[in-house]
C-alpha atoms as a PDB file:
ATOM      1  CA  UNK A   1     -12.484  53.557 -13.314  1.00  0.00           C
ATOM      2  CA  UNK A   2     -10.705  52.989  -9.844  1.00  0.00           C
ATOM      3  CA  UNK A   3     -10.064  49.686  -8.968  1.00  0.00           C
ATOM      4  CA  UNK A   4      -9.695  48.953  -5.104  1.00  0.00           C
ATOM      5  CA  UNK A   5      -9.421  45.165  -5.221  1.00  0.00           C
ATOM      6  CA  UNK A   6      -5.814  43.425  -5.896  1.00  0.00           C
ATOM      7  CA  UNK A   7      -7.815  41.023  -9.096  1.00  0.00           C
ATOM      8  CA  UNK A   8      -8.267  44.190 -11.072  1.00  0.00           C
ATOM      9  CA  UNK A   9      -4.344  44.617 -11.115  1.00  0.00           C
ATOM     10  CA  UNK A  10      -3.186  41.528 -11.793  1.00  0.00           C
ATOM     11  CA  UNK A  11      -3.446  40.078 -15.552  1.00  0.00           C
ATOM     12  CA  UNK A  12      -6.604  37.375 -15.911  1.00  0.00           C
ATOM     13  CA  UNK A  13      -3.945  35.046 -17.824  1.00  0.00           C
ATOM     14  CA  UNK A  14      -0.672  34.143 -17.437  1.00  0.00           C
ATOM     15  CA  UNK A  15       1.065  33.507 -21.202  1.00  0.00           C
ATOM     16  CA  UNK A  16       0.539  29.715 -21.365  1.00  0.00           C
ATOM     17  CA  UNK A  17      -3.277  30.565 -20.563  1.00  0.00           C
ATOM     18  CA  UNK A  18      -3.047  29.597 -16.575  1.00  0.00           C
ATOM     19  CA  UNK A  19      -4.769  31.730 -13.792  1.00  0.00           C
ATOM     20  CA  UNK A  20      -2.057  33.270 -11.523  1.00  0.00           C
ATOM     21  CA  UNK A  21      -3.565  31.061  -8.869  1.00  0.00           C
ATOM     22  CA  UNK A  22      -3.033  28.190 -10.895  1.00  0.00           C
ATOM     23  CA  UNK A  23       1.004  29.103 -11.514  1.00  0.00           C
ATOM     24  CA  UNK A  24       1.276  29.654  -7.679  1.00  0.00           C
ATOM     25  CA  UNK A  25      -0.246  26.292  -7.379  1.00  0.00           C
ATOM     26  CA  UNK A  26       1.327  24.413  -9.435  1.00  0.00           C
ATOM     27  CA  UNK A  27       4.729  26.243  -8.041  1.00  0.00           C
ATOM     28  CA  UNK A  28       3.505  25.280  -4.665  1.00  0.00           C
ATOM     29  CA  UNK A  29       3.113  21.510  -5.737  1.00  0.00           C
ATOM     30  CA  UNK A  30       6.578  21.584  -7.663  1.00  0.00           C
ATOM     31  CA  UNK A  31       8.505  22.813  -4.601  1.00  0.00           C
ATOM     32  CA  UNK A  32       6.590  20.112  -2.429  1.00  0.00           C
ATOM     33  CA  UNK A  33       7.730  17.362  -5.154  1.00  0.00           C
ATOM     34  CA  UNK A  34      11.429  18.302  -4.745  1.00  0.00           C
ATOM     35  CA  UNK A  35      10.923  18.529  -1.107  1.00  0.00           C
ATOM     36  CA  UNK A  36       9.736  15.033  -1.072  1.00  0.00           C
ATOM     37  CA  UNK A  37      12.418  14.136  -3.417  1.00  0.00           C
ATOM     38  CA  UNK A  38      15.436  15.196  -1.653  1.00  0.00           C
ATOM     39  CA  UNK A  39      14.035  13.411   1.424  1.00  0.00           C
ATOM     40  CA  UNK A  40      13.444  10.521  -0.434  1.00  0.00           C
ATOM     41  CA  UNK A  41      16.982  10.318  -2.062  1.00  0.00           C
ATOM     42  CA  UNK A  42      18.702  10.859   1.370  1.00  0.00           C
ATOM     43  CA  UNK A  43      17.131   7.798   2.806  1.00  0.00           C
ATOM     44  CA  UNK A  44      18.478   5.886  -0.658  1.00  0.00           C
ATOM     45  CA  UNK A  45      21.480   7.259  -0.086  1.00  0.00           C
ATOM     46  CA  UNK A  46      21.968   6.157   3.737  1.00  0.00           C
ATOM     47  CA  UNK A  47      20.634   2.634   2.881  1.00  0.00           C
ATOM     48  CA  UNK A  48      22.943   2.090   0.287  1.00  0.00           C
ATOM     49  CA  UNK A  49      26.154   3.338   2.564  1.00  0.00           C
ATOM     50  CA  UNK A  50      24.696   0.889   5.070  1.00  0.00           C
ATOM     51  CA  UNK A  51      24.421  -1.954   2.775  1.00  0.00           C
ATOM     52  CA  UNK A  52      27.742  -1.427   1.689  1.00  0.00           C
ATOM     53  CA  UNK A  53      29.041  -1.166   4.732  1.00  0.00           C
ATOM     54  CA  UNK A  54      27.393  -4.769   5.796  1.00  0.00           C
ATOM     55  CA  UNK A  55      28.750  -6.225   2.559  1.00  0.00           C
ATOM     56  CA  UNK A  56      31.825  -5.094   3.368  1.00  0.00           C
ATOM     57  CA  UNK A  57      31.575  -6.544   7.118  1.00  0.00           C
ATOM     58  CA  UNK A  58      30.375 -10.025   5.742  1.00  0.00           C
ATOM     59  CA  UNK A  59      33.534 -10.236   3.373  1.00  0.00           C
ATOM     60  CA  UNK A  60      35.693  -9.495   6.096  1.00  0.00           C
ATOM     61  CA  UNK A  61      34.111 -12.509   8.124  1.00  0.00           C
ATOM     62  CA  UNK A  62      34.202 -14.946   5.292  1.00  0.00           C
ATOM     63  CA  UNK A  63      37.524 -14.329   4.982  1.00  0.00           C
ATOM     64  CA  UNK A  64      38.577 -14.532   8.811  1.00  0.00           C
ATOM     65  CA  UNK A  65      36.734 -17.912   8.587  1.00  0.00           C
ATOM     66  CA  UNK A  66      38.525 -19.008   5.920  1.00  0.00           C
ATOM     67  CA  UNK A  67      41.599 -18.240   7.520  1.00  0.00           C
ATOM     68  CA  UNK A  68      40.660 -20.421  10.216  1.00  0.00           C
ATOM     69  CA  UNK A  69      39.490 -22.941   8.453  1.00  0.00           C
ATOM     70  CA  UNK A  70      43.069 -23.433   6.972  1.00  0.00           C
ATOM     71  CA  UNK A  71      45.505 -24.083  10.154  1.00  0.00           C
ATOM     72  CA  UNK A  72      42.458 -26.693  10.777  1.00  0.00           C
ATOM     73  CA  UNK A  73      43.069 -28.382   7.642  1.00  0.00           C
ATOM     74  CA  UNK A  74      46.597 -28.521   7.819  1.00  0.00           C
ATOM     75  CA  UNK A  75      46.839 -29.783  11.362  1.00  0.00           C
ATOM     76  CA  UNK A  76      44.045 -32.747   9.709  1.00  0.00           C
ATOM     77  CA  UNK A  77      46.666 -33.746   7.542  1.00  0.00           C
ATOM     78  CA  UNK A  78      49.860 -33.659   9.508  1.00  0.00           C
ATOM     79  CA  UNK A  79      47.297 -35.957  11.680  1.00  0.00           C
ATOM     80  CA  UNK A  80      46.241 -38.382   9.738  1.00  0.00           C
ATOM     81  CA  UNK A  81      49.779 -39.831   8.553  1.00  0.00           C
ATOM     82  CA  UNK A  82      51.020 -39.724  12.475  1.00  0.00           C
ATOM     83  CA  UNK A  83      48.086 -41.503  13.295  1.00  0.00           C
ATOM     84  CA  UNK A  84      48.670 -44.756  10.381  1.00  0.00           C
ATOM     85  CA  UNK A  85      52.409 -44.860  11.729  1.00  0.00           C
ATOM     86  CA  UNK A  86      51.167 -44.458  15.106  1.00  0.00           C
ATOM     87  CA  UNK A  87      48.652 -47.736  15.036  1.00  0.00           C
ATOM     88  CA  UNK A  88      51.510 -49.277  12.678  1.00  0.00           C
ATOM     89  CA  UNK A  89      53.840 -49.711  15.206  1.00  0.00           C
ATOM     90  CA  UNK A  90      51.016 -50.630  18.132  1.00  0.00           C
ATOM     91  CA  UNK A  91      50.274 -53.316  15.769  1.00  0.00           C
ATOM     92  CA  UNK A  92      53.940 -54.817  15.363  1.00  0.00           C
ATOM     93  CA  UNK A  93      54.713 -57.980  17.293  1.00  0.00           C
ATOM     94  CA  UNK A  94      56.830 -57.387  19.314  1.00  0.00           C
END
């Protein structure tokens, strides 16, 4: 018997009982998945870096702030004593 069509050549069944369509398929799908995967993962990815970067930024302005908070408060206190003696003497008879 000659066979002149490709399906006479190849086996009906693959070991685990798939078609050799099926395998390709299910290769197909499996290559698709990781495709999708990878992208997937590389958009984590460059969200995380960018919310660590913004964490980052934000820690760096609380702490500027804070910085300049301080000279603020100290300059409140030096103030507050100059100002007492300052009305104190205003108020002396004189």
């Amino acid at each position: 018997m000659i066979c002149y069509n490709i399906n006479c050549l190849l086996p009906k069944t693959t070991p685990a009982g798939l078609t050799p369509y099926q395998v390709y398929r299910n290769n197909q799908r499996e290559k698709k998945g990781k495709k999708l995967l990878e992208e997937k993962n590389g958009v984590i990815e460059k969200t995380l870096f960018d919310l660590k970067s913004t964490q980052n930024q934000l820690i760096q302005s609380e702490k500027m702030a804070s910085l300049g908070e301080l000279p603020a408060g100290i300059a409140h206190e030096i103030q507050n004593p100059l100002n007492f003696y300052t009305e104190f003497i205003i108020s002396l008879p004189q």
